[in-house]
C-alpha atoms as a PDB file:
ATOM      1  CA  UNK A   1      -3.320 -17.901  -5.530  1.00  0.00           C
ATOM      2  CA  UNK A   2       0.490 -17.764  -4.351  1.00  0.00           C
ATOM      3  CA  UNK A   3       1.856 -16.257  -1.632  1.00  0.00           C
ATOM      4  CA  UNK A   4       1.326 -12.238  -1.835  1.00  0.00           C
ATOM      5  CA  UNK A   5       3.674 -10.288   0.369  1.00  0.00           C
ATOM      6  CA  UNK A   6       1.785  -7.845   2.676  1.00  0.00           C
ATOM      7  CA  UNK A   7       4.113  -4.423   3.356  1.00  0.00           C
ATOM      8  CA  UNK A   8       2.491  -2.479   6.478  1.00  0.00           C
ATOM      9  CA  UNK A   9       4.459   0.601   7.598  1.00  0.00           C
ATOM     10  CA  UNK A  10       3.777   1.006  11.251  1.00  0.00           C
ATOM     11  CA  UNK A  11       4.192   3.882  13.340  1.00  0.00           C
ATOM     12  CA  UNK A  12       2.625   4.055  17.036  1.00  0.00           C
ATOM     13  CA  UNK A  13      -1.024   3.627  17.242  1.00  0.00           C
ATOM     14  CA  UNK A  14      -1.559   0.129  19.211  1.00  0.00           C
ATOM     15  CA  UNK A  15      -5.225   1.322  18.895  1.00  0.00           C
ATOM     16  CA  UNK A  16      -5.773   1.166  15.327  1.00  0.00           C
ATOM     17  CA  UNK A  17      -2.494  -1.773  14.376  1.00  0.00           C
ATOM     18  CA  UNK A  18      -4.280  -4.877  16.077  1.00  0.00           C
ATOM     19  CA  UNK A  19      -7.400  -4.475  14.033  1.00  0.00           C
ATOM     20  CA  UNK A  20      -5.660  -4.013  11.188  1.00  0.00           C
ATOM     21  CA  UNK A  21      -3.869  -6.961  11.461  1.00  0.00           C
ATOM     22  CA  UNK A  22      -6.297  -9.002  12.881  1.00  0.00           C
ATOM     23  CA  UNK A  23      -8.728  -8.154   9.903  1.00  0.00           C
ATOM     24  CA  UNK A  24      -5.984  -9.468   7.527  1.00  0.00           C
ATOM     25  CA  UNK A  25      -5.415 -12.509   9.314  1.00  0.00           C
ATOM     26  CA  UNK A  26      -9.400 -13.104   9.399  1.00  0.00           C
ATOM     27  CA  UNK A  27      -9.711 -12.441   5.452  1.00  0.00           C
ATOM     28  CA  UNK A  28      -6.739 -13.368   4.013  1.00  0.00           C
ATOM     29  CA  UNK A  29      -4.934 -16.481   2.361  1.00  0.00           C
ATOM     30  CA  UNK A  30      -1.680 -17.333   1.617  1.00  0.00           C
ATOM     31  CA  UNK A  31      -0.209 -13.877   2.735  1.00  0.00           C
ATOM     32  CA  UNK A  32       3.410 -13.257   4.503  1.00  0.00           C
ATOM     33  CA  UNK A  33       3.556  -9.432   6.337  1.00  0.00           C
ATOM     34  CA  UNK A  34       6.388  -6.932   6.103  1.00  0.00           C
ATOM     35  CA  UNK A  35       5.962  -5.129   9.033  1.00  0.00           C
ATOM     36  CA  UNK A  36       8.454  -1.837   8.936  1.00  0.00           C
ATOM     37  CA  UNK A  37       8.265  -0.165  12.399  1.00  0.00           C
ATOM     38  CA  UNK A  38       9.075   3.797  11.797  1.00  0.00           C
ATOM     39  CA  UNK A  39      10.779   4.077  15.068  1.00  0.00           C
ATOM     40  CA  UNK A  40       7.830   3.409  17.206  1.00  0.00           C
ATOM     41  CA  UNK A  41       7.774   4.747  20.867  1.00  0.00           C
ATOM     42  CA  UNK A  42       4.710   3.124  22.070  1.00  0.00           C
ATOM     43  CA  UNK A  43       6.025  -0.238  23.625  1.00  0.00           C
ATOM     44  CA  UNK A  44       2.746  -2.146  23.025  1.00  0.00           C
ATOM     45  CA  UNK A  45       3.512  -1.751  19.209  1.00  0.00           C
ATOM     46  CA  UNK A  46       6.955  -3.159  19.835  1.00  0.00           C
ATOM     47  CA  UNK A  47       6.020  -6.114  21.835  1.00  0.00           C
ATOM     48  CA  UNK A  48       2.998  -7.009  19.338  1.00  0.00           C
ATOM     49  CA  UNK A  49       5.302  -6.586  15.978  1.00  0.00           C
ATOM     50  CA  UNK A  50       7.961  -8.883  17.861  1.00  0.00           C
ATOM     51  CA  UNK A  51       4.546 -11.249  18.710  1.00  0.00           C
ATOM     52  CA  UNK A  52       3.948 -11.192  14.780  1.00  0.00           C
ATOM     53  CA  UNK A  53       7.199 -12.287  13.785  1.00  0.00           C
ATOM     54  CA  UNK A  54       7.591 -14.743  16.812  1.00  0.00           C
ATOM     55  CA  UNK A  55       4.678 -16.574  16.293  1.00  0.00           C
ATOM     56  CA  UNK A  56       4.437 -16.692  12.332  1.00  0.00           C
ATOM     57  CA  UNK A  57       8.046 -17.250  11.470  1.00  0.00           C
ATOM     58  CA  UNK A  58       7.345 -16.495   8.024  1.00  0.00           C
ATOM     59  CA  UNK A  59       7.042 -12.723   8.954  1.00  0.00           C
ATOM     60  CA  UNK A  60       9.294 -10.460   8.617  1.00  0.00           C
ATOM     61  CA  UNK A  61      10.285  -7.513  11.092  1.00  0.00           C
ATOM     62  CA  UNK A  62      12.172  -3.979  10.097  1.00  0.00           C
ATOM     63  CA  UNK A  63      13.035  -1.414  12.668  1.00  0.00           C
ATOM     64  CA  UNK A  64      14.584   2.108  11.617  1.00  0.00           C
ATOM     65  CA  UNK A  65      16.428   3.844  13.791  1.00  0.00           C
ATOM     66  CA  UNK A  66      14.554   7.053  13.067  1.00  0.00           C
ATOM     67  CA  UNK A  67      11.319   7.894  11.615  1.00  0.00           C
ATOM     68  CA  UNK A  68      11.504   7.489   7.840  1.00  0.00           C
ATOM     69  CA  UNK A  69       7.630   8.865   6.938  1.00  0.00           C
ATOM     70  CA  UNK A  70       5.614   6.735   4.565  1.00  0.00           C
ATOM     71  CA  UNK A  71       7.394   6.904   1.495  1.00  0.00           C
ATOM     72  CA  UNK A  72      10.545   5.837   2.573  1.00  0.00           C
ATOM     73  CA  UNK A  73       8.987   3.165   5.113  1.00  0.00           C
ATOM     74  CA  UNK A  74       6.677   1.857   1.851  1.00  0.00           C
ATOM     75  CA  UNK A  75       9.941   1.559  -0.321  1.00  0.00           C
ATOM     76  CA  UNK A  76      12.237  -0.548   2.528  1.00  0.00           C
ATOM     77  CA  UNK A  77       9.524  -3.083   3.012  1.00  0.00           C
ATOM     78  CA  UNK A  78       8.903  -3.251  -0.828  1.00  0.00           C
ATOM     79  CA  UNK A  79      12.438  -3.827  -1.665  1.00  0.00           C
ATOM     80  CA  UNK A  80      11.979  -6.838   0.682  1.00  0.00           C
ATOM     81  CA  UNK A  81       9.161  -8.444  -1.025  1.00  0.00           C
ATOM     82  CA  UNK A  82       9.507 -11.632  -3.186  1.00  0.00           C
ATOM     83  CA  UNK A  83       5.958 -11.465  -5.013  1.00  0.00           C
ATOM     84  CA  UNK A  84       5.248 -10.909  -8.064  1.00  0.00           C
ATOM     85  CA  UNK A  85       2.071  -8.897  -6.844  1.00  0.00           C
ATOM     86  CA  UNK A  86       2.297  -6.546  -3.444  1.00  0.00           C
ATOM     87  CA  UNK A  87      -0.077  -5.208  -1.153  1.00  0.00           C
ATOM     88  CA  UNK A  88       1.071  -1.914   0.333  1.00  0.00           C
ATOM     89  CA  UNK A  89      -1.607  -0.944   3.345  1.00  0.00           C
ATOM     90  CA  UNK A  90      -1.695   1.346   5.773  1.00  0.00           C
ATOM     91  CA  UNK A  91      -1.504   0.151   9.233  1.00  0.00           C
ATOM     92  CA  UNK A  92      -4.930   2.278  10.875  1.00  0.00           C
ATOM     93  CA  UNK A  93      -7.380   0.255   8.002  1.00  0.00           C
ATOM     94  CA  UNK A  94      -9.696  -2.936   8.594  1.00  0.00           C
ATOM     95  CA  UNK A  95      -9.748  -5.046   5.848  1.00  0.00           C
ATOM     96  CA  UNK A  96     -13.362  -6.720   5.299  1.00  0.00           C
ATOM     97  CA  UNK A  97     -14.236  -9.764   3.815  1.00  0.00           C
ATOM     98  CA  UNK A  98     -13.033 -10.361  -0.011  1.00  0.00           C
ATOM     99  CA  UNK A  99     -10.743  -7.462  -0.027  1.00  0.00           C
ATOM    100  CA  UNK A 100      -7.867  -9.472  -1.503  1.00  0.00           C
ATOM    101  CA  UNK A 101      -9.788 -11.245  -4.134  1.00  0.00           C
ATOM    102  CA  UNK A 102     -11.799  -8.615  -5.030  1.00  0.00           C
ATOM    103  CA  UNK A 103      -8.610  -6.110  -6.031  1.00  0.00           C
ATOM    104  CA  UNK A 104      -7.326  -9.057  -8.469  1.00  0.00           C
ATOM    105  CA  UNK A 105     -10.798  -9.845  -9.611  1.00  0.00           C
ATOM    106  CA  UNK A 106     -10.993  -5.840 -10.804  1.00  0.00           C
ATOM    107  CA  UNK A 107      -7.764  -5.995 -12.611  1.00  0.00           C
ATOM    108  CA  UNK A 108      -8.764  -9.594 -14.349  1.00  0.00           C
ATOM    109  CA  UNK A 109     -11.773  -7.930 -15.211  1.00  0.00           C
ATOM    110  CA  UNK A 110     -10.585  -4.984 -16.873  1.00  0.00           C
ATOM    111  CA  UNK A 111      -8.030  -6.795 -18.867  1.00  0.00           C
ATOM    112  CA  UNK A 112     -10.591  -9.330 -19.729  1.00  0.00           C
ATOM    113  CA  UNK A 113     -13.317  -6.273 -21.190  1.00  0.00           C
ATOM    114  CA  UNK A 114     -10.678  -5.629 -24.317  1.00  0.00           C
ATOM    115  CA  UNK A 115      -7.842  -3.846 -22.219  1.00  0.00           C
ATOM    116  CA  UNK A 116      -4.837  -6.587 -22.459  1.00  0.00           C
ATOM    117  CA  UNK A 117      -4.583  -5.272 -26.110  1.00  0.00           C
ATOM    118  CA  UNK A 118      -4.623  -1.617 -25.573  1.00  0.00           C
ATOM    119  CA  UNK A 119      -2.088  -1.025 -22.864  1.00  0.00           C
ATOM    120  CA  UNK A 120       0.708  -2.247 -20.143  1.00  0.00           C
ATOM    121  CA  UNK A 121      -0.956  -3.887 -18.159  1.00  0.00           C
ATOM    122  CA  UNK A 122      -2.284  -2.794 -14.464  1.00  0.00           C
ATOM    123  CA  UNK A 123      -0.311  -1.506 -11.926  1.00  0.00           C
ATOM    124  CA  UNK A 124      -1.903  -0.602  -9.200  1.00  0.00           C
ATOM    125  CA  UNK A 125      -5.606  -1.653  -7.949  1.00  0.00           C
ATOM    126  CA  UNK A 126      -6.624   0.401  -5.163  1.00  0.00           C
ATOM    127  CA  UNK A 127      -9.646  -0.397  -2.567  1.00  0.00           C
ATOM    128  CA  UNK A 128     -12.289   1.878  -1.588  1.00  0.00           C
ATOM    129  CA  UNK A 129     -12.934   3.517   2.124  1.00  0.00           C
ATOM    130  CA  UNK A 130     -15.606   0.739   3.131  1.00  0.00           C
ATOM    131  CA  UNK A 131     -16.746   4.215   5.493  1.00  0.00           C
ATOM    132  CA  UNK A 132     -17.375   5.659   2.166  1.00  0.00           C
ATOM    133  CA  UNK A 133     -20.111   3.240   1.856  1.00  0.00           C
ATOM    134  CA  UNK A 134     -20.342   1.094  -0.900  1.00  0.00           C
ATOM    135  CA  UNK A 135     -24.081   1.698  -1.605  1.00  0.00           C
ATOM    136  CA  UNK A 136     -22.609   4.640  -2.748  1.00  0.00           C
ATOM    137  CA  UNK A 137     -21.119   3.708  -6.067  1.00  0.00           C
ATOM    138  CA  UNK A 138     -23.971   1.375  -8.681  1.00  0.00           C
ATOM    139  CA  UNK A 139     -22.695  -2.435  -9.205  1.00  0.00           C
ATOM    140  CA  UNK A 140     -21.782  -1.225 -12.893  1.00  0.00           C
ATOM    141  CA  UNK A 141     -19.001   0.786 -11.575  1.00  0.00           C
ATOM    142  CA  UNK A 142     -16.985  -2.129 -10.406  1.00  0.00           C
ATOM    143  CA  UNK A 143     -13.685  -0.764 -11.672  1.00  0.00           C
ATOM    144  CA  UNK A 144     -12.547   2.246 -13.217  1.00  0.00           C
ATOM    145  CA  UNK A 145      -9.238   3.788 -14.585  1.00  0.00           C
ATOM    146  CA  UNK A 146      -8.750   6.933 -12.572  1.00  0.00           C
ATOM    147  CA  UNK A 147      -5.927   9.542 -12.835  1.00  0.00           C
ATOM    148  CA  UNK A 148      -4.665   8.229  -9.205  1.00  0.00           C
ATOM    149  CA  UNK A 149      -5.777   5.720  -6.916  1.00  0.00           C
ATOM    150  CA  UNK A 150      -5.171   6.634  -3.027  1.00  0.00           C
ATOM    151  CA  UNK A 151      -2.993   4.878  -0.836  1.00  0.00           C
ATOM    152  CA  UNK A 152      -4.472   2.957   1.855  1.00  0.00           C
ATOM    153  CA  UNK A 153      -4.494  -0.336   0.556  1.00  0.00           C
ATOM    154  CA  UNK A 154      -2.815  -0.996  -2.547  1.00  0.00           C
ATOM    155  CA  UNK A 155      -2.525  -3.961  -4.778  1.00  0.00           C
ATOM    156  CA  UNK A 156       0.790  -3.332  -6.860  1.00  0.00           C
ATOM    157  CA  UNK A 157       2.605  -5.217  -9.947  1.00  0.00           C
ATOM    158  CA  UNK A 158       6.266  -5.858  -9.476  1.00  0.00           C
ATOM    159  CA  UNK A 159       7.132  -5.577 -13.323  1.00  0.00           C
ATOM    160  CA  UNK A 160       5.444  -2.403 -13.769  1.00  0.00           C
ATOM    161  CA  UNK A 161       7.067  -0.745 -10.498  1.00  0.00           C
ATOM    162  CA  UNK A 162      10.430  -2.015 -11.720  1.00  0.00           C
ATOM    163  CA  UNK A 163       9.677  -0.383 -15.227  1.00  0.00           C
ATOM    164  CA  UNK A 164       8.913   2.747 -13.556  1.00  0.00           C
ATOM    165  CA  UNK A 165      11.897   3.332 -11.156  1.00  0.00           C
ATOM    166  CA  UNK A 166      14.232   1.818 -13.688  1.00  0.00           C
ATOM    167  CA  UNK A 167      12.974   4.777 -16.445  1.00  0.00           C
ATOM    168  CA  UNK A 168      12.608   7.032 -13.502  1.00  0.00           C
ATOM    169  CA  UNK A 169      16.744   6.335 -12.545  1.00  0.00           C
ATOM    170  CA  UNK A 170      16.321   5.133  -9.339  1.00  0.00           C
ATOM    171  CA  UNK A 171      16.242   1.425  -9.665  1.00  0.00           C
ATOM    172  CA  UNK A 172      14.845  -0.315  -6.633  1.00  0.00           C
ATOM    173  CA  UNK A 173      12.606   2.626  -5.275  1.00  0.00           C
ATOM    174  CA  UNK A 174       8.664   1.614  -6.155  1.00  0.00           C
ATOM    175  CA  UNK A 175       7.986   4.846  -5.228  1.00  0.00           C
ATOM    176  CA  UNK A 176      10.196   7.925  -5.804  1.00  0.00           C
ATOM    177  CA  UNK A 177      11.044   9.142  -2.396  1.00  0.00           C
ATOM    178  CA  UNK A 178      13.774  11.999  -3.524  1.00  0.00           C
ATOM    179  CA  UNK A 179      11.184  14.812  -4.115  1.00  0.00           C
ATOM    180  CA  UNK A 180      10.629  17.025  -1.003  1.00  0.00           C
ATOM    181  CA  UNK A 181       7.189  16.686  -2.058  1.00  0.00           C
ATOM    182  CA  UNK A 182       6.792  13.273  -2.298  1.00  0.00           C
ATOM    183  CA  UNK A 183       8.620  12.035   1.404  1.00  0.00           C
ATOM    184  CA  UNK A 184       5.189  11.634   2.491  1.00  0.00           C
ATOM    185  CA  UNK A 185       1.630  12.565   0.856  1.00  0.00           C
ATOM    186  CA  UNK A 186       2.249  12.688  -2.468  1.00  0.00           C
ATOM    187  CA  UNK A 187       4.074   9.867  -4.088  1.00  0.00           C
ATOM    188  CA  UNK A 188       1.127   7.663  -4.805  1.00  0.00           C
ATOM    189  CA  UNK A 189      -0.263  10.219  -7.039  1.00  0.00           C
ATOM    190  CA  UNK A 190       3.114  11.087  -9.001  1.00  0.00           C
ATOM    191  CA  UNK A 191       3.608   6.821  -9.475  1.00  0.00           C
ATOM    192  CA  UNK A 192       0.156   6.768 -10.964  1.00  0.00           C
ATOM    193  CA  UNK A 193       0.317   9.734 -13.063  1.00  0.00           C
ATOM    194  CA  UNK A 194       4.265   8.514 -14.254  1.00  0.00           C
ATOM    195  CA  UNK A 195       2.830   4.733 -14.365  1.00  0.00           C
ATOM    196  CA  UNK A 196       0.338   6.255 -16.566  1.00  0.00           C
ATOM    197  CA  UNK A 197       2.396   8.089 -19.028  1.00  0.00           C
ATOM    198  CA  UNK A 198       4.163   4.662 -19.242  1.00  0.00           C
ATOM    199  CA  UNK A 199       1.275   2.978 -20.399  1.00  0.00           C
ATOM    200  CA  UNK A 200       0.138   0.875 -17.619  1.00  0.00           C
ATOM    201  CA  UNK A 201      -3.226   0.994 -15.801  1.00  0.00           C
ATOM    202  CA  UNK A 202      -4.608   2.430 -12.681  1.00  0.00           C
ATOM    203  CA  UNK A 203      -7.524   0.797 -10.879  1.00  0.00           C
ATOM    204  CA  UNK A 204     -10.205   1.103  -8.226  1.00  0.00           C
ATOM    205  CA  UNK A 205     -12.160  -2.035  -7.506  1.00  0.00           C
ATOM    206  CA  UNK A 206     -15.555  -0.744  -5.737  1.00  0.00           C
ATOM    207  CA  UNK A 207     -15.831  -4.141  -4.241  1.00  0.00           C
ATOM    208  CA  UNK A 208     -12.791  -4.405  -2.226  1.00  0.00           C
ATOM    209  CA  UNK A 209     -14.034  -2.616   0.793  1.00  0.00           C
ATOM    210  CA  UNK A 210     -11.141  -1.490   3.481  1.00  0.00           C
ATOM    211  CA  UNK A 211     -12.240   0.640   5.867  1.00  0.00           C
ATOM    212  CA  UNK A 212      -9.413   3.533   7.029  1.00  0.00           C
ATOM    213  CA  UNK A 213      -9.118   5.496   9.809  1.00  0.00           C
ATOM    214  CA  UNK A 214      -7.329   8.719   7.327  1.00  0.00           C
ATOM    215  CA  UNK A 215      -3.465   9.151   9.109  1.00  0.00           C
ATOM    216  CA  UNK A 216      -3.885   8.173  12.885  1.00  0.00           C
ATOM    217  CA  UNK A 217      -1.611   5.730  12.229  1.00  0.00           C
ATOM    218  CA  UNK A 218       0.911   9.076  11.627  1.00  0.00           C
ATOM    219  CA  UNK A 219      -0.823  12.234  13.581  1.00  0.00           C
ATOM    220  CA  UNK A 220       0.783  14.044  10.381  1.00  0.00           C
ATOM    221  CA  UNK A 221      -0.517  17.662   9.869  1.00  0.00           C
ATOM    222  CA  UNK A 222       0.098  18.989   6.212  1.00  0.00           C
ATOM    223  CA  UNK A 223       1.771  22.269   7.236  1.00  0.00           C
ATOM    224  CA  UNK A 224       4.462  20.201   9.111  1.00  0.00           C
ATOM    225  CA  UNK A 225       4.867  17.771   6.230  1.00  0.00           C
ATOM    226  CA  UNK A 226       5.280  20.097   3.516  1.00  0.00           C
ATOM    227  CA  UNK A 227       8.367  21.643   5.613  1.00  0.00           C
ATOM    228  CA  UNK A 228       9.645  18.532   6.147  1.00  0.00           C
ATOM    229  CA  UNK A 229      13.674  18.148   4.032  1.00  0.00           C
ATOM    230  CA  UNK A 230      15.107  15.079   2.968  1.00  0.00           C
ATOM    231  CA  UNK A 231      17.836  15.026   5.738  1.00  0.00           C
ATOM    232  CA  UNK A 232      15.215  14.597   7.946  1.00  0.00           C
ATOM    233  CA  UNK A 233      14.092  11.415   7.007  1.00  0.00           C
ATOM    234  CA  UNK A 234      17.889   9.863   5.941  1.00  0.00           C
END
């Protein structure tokens, strides 16, 4: 496999970042991280991104001067990726073993059963909450094609997401971050409905297990978000 970039939006949360990074670095080939640090305040976040980019030179380091929220953070370290394939993951998970393989397994899978004929391609593969359990879900299930696939750990295709923001006007922007509504919570959903309506796929591969902590990597609450306006995240 070549070199996948690795996009993790970090803000805060020392707690829940080394295990996250450390479980990529355990289970994961062939990999260089974009680390985009929303204006962190915690200096044990700032001295371990500046370790990660120190000590594996391939790395690379953003800092914003002001908190961006995860749209905006997703879309700086995407427009800095080189691979043709992304992961986009959020920054309180834990990878487990196979997670990478398993995501492009589900995709070569699916196109394999008869889809390659039928549509796009697949744009997104998405991972399941290993918490979730996976003895939850029968072995048959090993991919679907859902509506939306949720954010925590994404496997995206370049061409697709340069399809999409290219029809959608805003060349450059995987995921449309102009929407009040979509600054934050929402903008997975609206790129898999809109990558849907395209004609490209939307997977879940019930063997890539990636266990997430749900937004302590953000301390968002929902009533604060939804009031949130685009100047405040310019």
């Amino acid at each position: 496999m070549k070199t996948i970039d690795v996009v993790l939006p970090v803000h805060n949360a020392y707690q829940f970042l080394v295990p996250c990074v450390e479980s990529i670095y355990a289970y994961t080939k062939d990999f260089r991280l974009i680390i985009v640090d929303e204006d962190s305040t915690e200096p044990k976040v700032k001295e371990y991104c500046d370790y990660l980019v120190g000590y594996y030179p391939d790395n690379l380091l953003v800092r914003t001067g002001k908190q961006k929220w995860f749209t905006r953070a997703s879309n700086i370290g995407l427009q800095l990726s080189r691979s043709e394939d992304v992961v986009l993951i959020n920054s309180d998970t834990v990878c487990a073993m196979g997670w990478l393989d398993e995501l492009f397994a589900a995709r070569e899978s699916f196109l394999s059963n008869g889809a390659r004929e039928i549509n796009k391609g697949v744009a997104i593969v998405g991972s399941v909450w290993s918490n979730e359990s996976p003895l939850r879900y029968q072995e048959t299930f090993y991919n679907r094609e859902p509506n939306y696939v949720t954010g925590h750990c994404l496997l995206l295709n370049r061409k697709a997401f340069e399809d999409l923001s290219t029809r959608r006007g805003t060349p450059g922007l995987w995921f449309n971050e102009l929407e009040q509504s979509q600054i934050h919570i929402n903008s997975d959903r609206i790129a898999c409905y809109d990558l849907n309506k395209l004609g490209y796929s939307t997977l879940i591969s019930y063997k890539s297990h990636v266990e997430h902590h749900g937004g302590k990597s953000w301390n968002y609450d929902l009533g604060t978000v939804g009031q949130l306006k685009l100047s405040d995240v310019d």
